[in-house]
C-alpha atoms as a PDB file:
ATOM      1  CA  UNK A   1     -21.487   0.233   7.347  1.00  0.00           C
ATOM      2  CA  UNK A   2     -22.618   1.204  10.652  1.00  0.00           C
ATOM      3  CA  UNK A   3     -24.046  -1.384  12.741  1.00  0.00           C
ATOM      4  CA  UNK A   4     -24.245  -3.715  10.195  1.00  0.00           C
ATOM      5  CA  UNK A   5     -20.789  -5.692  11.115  1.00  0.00           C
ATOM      6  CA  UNK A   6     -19.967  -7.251  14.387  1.00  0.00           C
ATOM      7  CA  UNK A   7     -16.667  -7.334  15.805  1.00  0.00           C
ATOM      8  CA  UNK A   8     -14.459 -10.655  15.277  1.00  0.00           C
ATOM      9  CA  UNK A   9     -17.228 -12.176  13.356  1.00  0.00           C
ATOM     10  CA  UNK A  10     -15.787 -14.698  10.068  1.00  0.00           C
ATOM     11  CA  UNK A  11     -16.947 -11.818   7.894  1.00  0.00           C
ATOM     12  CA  UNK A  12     -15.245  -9.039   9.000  1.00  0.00           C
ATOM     13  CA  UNK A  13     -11.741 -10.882   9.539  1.00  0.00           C
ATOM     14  CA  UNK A  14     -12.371 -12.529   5.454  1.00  0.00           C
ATOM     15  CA  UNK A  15     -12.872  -8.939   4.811  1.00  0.00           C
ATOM     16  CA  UNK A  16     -10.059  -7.610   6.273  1.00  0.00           C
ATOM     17  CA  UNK A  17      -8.036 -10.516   5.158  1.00  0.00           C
ATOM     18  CA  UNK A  18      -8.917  -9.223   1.452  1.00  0.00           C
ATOM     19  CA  UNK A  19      -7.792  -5.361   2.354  1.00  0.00           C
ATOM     20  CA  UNK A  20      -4.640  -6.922   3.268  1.00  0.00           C
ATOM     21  CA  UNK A  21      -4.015  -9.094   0.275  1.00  0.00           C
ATOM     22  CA  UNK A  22      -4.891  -6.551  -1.929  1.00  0.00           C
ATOM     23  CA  UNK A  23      -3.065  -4.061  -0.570  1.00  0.00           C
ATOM     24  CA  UNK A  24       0.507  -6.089  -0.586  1.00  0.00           C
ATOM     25  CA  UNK A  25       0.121  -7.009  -4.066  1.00  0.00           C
ATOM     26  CA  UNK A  26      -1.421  -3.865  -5.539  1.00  0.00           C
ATOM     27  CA  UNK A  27       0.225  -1.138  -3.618  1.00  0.00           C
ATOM     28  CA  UNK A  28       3.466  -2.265  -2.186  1.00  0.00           C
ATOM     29  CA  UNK A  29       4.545  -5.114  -4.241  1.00  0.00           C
ATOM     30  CA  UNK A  30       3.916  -3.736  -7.881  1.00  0.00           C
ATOM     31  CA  UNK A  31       4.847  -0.205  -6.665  1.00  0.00           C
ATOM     32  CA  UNK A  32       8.425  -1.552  -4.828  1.00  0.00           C
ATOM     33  CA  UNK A  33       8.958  -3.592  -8.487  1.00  0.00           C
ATOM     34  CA  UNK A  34       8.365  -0.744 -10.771  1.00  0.00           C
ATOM     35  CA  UNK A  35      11.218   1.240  -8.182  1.00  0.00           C
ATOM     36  CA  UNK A  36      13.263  -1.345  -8.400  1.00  0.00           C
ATOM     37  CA  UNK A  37      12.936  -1.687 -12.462  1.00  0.00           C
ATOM     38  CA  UNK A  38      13.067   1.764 -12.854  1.00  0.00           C
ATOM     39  CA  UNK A  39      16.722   2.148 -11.003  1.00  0.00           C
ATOM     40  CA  UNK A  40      17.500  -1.107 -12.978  1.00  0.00           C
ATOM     41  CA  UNK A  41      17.083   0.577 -15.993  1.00  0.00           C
ATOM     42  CA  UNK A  42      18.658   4.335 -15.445  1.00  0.00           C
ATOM     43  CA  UNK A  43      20.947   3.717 -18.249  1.00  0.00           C
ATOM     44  CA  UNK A  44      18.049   3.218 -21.309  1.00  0.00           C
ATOM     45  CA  UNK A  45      16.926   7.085 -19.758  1.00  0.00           C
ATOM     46  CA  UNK A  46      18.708   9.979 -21.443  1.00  0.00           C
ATOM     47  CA  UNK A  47      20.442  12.688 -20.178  1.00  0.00           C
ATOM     48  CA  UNK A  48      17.865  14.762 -18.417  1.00  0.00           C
ATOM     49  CA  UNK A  49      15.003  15.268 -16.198  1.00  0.00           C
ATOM     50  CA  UNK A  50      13.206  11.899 -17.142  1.00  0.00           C
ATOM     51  CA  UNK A  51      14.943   9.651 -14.509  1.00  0.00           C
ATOM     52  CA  UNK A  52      14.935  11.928 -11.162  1.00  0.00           C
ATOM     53  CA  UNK A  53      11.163  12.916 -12.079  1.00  0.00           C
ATOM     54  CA  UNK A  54       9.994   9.080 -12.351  1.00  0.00           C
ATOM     55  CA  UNK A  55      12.481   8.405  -9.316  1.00  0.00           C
ATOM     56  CA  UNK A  56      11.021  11.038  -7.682  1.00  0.00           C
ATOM     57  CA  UNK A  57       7.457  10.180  -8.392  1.00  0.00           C
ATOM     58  CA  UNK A  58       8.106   6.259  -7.044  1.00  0.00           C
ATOM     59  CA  UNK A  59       9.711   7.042  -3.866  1.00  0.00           C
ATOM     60  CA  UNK A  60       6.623   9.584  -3.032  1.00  0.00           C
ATOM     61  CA  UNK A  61       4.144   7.045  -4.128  1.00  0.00           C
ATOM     62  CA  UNK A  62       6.276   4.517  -2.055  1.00  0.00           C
ATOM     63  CA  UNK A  63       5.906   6.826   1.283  1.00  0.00           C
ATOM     64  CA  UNK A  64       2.451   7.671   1.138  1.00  0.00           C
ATOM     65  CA  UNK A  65       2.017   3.354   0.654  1.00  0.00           C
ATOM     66  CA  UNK A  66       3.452   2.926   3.611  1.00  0.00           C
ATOM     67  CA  UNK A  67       1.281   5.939   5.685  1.00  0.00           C
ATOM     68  CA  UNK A  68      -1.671   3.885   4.109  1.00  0.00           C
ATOM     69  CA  UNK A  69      -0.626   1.280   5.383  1.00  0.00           C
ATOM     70  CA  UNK A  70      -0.170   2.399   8.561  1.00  0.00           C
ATOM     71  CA  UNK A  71      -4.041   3.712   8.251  1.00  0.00           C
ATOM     72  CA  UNK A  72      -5.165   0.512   7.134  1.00  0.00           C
ATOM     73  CA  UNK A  73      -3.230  -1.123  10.295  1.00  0.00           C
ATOM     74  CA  UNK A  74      -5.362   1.287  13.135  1.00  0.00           C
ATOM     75  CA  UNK A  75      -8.263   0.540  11.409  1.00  0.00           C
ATOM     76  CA  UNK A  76      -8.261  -2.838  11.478  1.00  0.00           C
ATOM     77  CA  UNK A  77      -6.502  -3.022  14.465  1.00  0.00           C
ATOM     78  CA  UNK A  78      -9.910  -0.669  16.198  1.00  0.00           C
ATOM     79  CA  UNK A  79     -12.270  -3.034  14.182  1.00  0.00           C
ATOM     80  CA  UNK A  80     -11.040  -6.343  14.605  1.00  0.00           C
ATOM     81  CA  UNK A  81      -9.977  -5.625  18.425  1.00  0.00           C
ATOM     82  CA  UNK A  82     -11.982  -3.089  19.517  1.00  0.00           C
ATOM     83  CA  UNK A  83      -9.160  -0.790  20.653  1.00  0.00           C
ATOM     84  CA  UNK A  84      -9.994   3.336  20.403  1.00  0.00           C
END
């Protein structure tokens, strides 16, 4: 998108205010709620590897949400602001 968005224009901040939106409810909401059901619910998990692995799993998924997030934040923070 080169050149075809200007800097603080109504489009670009609606835009940015969707990223944002979509990225608290589909990345760090739902994933922090499945963590949170998932440690809920250790005792329906047998005996085994089942529980760690999925625990596991959610916490990595939960860090690399957050680096995104951090990504997302110096990119719209360079966009929006113009900062290098």
């Amino acid at each position: 998108m080169a050149g075809l968005r200007r800097k603080r224009s109504l489009r670009t901040r609606i835009e940015w205010g969707i990223h944002w939106f979509t990225f608290f409810t589909a990345r760090l909401f739902t994933h922090w709620f499945i963590t949170y059901k998932l440690i809920k619910d250790a005792s329906k998990f047998p005996r085994g590897i089942e529980l760690p692995l999925a625990v596991l799993g959610m916490v990595g998924m939960n860090v690399l949400n957050i680096f995104l997030g951090f990504d997302i934040f110096k990119a719209c923070k360079r966009e929006l602001m113009g900062a290098s």
